[in-house]
N, C-alpha and C. Protein backbone atom coordinates (compact mmCIF):
# COMPACT_ATOMS: atom_id res chain seq x y z
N UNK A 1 0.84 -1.18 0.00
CA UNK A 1 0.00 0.00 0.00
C UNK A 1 0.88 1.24 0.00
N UNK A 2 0.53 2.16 -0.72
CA UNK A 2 1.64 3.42 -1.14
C UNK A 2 0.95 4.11 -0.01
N UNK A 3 1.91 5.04 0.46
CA UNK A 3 1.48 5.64 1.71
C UNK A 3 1.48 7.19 1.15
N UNK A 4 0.82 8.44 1.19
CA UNK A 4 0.58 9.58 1.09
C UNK A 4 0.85 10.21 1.49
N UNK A 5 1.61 11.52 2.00
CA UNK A 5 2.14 12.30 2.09
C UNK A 5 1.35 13.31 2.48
N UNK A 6 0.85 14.23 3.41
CA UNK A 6 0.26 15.36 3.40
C UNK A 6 1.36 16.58 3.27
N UNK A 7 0.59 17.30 2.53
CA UNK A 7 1.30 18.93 2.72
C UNK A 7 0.44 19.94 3.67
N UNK A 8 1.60 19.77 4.42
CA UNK A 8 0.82 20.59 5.78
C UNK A 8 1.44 22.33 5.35
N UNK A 9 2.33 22.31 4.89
CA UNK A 9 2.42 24.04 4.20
C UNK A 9 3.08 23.95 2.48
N UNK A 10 3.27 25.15 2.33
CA UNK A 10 3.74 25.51 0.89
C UNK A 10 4.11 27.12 0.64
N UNK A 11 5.33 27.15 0.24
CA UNK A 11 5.80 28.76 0.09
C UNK A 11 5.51 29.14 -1.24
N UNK A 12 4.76 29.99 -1.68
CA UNK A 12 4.19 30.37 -2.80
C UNK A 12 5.19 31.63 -3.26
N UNK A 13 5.25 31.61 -5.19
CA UNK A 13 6.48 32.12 -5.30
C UNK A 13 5.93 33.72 -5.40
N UNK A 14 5.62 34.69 -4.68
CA UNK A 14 5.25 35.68 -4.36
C UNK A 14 6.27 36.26 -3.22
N UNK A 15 6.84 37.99 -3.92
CA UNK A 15 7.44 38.91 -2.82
C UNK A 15 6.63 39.85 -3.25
N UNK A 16 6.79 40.59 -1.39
CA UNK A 16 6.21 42.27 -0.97
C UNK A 16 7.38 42.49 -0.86
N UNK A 17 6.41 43.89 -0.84
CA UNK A 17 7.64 45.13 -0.51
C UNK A 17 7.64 45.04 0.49
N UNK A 18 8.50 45.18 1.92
CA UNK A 18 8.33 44.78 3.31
C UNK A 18 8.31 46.23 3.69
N UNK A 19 8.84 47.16 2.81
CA UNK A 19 8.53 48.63 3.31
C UNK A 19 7.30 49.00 2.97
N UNK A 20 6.73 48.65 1.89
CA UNK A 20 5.18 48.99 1.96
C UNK A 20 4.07 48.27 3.01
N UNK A 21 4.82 47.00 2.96
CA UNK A 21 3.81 46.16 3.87
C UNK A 21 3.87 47.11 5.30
N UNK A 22 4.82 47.34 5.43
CA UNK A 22 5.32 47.53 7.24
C UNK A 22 4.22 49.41 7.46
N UNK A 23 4.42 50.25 5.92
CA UNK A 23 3.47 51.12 5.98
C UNK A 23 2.46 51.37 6.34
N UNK A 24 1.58 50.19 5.51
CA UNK A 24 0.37 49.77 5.64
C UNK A 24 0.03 49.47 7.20
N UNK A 25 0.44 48.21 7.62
CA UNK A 25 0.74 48.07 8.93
C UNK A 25 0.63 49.43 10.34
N UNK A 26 1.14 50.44 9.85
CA UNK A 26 2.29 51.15 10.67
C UNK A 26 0.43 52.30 10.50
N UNK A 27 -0.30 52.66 9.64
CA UNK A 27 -2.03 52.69 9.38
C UNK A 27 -2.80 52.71 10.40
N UNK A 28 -2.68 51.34 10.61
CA UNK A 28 -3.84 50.80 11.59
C UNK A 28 -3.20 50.28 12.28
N UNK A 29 -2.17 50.27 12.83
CA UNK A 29 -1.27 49.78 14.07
C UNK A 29 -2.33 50.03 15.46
N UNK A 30 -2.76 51.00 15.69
CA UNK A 30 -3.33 51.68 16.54
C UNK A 30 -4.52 51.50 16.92
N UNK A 31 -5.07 50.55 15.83
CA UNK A 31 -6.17 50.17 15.89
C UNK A 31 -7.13 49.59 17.02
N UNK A 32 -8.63 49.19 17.21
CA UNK A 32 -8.57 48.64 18.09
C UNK A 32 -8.99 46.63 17.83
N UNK A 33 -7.57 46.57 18.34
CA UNK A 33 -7.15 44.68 18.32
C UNK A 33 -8.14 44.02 19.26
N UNK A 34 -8.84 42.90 18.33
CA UNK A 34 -10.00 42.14 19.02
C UNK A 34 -8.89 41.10 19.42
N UNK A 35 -9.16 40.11 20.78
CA UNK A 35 -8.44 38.98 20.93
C UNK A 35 -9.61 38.03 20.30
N UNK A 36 -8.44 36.86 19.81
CA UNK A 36 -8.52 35.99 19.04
C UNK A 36 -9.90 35.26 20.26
N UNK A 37 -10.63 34.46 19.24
CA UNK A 37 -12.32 34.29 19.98
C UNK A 37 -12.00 32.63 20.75
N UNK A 38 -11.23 32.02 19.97
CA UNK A 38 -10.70 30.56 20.50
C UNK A 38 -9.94 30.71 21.73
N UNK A 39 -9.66 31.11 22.56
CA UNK A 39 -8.65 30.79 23.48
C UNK A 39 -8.07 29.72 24.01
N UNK A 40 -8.93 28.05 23.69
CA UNK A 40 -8.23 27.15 23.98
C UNK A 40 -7.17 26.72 22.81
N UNK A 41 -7.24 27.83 22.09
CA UNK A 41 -5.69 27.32 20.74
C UNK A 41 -4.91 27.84 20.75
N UNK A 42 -4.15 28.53 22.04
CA UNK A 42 -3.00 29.39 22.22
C UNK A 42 -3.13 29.66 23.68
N UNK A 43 -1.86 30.32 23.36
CA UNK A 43 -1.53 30.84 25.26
C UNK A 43 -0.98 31.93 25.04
N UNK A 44 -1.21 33.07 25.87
CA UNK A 44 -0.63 34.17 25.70
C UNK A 44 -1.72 35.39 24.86
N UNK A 45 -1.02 36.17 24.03
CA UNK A 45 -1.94 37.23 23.88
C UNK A 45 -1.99 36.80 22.05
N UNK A 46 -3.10 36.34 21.34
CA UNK A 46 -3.81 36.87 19.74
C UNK A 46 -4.78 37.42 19.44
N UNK A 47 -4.05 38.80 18.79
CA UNK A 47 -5.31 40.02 18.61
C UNK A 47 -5.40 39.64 16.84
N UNK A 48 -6.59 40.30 16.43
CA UNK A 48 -7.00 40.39 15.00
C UNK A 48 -7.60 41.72 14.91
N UNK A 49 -7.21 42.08 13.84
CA UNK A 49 -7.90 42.94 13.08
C UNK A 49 -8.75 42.49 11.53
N UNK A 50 -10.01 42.95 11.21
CA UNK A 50 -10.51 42.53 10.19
C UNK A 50 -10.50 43.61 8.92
N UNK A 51 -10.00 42.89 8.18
CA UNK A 51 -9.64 43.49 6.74
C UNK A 51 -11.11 43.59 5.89
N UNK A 52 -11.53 42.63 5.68
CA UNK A 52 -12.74 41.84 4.78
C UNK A 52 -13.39 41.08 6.00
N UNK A 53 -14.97 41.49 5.55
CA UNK A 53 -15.53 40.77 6.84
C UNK A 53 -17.14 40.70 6.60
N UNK A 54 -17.95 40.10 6.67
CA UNK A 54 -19.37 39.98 6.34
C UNK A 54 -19.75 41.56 6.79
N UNK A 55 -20.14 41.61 5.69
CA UNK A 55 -21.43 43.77 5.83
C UNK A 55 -20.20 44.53 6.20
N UNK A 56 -19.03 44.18 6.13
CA UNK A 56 -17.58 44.97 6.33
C UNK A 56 -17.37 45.62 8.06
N UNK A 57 -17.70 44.95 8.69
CA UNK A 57 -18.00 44.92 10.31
C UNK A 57 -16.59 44.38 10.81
N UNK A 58 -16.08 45.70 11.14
CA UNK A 58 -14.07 45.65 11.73
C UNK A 58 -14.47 44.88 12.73
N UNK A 59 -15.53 44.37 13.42
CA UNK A 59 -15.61 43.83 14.94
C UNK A 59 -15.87 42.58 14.83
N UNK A 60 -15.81 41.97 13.54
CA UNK A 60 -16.69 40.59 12.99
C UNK A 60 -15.00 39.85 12.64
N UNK A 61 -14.26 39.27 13.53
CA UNK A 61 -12.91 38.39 13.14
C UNK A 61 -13.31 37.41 12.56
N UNK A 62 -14.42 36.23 12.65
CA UNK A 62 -15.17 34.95 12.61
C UNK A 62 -14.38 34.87 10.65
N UNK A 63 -14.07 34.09 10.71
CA UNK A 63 -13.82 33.33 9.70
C UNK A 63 -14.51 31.96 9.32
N UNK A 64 -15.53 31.80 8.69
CA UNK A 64 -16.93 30.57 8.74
C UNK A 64 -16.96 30.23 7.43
N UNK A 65 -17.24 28.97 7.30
CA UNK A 65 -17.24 28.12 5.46
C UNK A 65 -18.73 28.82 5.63
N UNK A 66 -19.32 29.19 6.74
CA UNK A 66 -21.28 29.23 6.03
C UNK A 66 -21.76 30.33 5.68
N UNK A 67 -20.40 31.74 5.57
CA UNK A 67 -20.57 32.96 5.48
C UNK A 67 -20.65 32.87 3.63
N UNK A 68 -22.00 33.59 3.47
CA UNK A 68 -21.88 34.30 1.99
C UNK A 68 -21.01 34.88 1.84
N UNK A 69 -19.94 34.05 0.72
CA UNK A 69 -19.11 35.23 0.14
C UNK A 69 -19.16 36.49 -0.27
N UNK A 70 -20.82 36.94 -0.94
CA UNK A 70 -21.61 38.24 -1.49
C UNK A 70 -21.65 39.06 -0.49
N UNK A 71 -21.30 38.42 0.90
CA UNK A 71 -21.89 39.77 2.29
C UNK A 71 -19.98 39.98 2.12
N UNK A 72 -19.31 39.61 2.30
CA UNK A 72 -17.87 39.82 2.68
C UNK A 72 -17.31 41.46 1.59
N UNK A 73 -17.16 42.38 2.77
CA UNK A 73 -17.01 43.51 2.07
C UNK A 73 -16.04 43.96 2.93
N UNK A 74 -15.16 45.17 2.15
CA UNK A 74 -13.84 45.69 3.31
C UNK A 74 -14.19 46.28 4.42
N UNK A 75 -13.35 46.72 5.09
CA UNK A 75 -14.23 46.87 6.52
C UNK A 75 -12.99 48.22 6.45
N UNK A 76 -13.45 49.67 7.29
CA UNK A 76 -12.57 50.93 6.72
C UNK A 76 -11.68 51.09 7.35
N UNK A 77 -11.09 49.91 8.14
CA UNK A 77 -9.39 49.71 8.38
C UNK A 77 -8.58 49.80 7.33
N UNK A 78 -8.91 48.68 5.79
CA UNK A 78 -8.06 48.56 5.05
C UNK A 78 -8.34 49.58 3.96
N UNK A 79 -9.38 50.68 4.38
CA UNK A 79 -9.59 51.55 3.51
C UNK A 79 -8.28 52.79 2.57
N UNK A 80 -7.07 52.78 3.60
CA UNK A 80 -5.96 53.25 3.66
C UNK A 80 -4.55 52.54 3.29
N UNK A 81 -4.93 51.14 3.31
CA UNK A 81 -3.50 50.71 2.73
C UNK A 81 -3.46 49.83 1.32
N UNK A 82 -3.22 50.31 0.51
CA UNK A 82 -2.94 50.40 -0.71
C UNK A 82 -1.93 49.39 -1.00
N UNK A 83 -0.89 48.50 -0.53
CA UNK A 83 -0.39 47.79 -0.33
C UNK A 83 -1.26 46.62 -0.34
N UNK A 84 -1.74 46.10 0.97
CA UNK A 84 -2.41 45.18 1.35
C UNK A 84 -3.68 44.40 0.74
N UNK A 85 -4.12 45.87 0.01
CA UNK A 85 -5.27 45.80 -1.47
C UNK A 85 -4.44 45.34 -2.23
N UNK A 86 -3.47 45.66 -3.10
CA UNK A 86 -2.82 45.15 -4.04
C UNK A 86 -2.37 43.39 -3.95
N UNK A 87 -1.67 43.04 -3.07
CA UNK A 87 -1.54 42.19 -2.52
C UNK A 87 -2.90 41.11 -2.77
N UNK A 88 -4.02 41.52 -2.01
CA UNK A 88 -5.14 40.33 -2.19
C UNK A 88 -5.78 40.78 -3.63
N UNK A 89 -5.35 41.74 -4.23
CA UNK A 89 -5.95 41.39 -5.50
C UNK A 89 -5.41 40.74 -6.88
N UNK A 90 -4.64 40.00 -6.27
CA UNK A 90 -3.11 39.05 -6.97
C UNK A 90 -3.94 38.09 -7.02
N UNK A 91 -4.89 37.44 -5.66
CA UNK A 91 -5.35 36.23 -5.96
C UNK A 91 -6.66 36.38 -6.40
N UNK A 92 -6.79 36.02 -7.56
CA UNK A 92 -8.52 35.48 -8.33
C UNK A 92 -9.13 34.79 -7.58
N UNK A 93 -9.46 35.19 -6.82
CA UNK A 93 -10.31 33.89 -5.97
C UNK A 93 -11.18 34.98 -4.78
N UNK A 94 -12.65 34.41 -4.68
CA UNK A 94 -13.40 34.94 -3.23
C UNK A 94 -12.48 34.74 -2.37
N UNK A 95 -12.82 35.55 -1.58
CA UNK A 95 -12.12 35.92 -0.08
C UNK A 95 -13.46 35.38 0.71
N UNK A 96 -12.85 35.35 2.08
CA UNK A 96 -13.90 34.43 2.96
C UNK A 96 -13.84 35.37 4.31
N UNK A 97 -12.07 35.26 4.58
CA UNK A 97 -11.91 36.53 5.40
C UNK A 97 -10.54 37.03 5.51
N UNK A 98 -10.55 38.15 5.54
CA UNK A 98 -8.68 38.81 5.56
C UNK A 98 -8.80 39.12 6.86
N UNK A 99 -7.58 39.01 7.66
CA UNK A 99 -7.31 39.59 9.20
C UNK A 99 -5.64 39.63 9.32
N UNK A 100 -5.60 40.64 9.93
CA UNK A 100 -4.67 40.92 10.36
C UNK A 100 -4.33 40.42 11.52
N UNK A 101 -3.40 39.45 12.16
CA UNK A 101 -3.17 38.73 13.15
C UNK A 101 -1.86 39.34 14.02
N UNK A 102 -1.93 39.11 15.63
CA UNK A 102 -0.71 39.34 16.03
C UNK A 102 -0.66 38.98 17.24
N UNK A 103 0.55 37.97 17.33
CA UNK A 103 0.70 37.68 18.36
C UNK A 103 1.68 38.47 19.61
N UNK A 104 1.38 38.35 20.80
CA UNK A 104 2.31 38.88 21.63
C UNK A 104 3.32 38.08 22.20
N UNK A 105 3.96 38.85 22.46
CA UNK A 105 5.42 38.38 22.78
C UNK A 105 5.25 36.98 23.73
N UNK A 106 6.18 35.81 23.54
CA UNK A 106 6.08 34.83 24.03
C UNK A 106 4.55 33.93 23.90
N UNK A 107 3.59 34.09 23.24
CA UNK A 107 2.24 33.72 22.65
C UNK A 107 3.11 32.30 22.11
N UNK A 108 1.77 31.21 21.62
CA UNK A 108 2.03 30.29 21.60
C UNK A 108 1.14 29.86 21.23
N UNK A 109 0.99 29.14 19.58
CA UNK A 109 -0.40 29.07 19.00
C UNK A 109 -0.48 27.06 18.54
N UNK A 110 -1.51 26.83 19.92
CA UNK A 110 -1.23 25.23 19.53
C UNK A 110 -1.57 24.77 18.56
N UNK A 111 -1.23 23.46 17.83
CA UNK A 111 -1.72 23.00 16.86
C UNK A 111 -3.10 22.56 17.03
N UNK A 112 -4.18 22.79 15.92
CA UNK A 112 -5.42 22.84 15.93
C UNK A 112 -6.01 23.42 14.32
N UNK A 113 -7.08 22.45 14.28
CA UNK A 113 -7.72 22.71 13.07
C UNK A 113 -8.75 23.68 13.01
N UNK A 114 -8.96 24.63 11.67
CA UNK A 114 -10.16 25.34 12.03
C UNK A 114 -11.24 24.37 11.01
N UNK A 115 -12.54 24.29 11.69
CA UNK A 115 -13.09 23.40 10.72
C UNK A 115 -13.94 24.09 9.61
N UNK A 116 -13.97 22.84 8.90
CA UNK A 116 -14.64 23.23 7.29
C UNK A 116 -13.93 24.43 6.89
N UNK A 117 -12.54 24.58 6.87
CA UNK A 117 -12.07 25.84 6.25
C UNK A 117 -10.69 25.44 5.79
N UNK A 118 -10.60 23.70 5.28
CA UNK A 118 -9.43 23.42 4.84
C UNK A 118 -9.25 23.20 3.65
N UNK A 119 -8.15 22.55 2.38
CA UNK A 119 -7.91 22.66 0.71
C UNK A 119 -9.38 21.61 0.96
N UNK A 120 -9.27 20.55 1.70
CA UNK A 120 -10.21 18.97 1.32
C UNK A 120 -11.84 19.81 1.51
N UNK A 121 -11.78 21.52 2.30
CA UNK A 121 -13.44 21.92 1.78
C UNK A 121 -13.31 23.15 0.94
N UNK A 122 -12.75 23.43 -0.02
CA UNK A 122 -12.15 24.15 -1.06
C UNK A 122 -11.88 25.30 -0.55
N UNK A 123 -11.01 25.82 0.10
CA UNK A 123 -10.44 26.77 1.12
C UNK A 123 -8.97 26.41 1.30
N UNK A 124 -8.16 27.76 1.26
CA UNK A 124 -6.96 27.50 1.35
C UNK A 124 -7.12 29.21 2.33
N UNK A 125 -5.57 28.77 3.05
CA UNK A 125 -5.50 29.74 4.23
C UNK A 125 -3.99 30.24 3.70
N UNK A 126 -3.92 31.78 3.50
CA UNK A 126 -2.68 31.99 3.27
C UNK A 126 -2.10 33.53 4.07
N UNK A 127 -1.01 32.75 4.91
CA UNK A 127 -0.43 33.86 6.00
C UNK A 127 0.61 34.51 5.07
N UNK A 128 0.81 35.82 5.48
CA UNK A 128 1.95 36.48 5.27
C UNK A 128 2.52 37.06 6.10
N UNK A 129 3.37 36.99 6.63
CA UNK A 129 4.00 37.32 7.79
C UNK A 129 4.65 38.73 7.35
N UNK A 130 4.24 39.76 8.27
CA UNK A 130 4.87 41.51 8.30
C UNK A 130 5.81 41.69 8.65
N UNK A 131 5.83 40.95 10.14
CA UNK A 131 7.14 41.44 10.99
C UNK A 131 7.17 40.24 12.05
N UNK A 132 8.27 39.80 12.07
CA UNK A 132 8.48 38.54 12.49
C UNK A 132 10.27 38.45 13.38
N UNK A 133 10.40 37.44 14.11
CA UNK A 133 11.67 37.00 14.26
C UNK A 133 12.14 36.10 12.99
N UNK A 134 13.56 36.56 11.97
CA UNK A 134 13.41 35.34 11.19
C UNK A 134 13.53 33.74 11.45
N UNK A 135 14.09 33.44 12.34
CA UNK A 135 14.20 32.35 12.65
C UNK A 135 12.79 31.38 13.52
N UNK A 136 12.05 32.07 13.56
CA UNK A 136 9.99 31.83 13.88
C UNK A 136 9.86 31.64 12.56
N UNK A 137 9.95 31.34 11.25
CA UNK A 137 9.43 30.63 10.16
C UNK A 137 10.26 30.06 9.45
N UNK A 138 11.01 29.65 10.00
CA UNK A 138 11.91 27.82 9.60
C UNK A 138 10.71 26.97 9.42
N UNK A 139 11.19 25.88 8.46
CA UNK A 139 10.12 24.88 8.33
C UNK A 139 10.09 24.02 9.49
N UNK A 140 10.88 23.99 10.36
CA UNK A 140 10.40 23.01 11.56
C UNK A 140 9.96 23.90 12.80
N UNK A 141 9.51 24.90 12.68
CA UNK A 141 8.53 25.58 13.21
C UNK A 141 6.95 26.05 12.77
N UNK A 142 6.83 25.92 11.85
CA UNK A 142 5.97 25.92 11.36
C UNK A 142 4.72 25.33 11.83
N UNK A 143 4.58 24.00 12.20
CA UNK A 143 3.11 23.38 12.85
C UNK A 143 3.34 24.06 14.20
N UNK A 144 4.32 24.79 14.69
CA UNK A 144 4.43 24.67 16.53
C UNK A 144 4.62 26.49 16.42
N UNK A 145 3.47 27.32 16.03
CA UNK A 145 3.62 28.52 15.94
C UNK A 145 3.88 29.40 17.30
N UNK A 146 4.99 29.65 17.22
CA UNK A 146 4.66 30.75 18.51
C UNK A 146 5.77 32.28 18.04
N UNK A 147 5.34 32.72 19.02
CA UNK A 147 6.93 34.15 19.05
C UNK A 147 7.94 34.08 19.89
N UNK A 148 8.66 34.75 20.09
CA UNK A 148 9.75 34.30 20.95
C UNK A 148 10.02 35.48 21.83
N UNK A 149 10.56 35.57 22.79
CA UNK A 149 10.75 36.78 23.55
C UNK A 149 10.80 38.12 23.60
N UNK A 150 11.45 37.92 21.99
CA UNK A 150 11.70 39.61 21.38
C UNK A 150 11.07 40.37 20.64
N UNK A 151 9.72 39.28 20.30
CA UNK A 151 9.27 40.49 19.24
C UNK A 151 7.79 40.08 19.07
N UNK A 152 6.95 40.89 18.48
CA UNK A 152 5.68 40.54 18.38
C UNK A 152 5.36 39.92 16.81
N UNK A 153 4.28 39.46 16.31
CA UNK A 153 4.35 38.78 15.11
C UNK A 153 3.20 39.16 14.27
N UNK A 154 3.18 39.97 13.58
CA UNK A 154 2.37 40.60 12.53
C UNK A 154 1.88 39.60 11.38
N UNK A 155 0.99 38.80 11.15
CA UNK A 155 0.52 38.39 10.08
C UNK A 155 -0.68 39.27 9.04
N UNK A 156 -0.78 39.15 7.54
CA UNK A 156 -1.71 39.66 6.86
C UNK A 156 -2.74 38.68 6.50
């Protein structure tokens, strides 16, 4: 019996500008950061911000396979970064939900599935990391997400 292989990630051949990204970012830095709604899938501090979000509601993080794609509208955080628009309009494809993620220092994001929102229910999840420690996205860190002492972790 041939045994299968999962691909649990994939680096897609796409670069930002890390000075535009960090712009954009640097926007709505100030914003006000919802904590992440799961708390049994981490330790420590994950805030979100919503980019794209059903009726464009900055307070709506929920990322759901049962959300109409037709309600998902920008929400007037990302009304200002011009970057981050460019960026998701690379991919042809509905959006479900954009957020801006960030963890705090020493955070620690256990492994855990979100359901009905994986490739096997036609959904793909794609992070981009803003501002990071480089050595926090080695491939053998990758399933065991966390930050490390020094720095906080900006995802798009």
């Amino acid at each position: 019996m041939k045994r299968t292989e999962i691909i649990k990630n994939l680096k897609l051949p796409f670069q930002f500008d890390e000075r535009r990204l960090l712009n954009d970012l640097n926007i709505i830095l100030n914003s006000n950061w919802i904590a992440h709604f799961n708390d049994q899938d981490y330790e420590g501090k994950w805030n979100s911000l919503a980019l794209y979000a059903p009726q464009g509601d900055e307070n709506n993080i929920f990322a759901l396979s049962s959300t109409d794609n037709k309600s998902i509208k920008e929400t007037a955080l990302i009304k200002n970064c011009r970057c981050f628009k460019e960026i998701l309009n690379q991919f042809q494809c509905p959006l479900l939900s954009v957020r801006l993620l960030k963890l705090g220092t020493g955070t620690k994001i256990k492994p855990h599935e979100d359901y009905n929102l994986g490739y096997e229910n036609d959904y793909f999840r794609i992070h981009i990391p803003i501002t990071t420690n480089p050595h926090l996205l080695r491939e053998e860190h990758i399933d065991q997400l966390s930050s490390d002492n020094n720095s906080d972790l900006n995802i798009l």
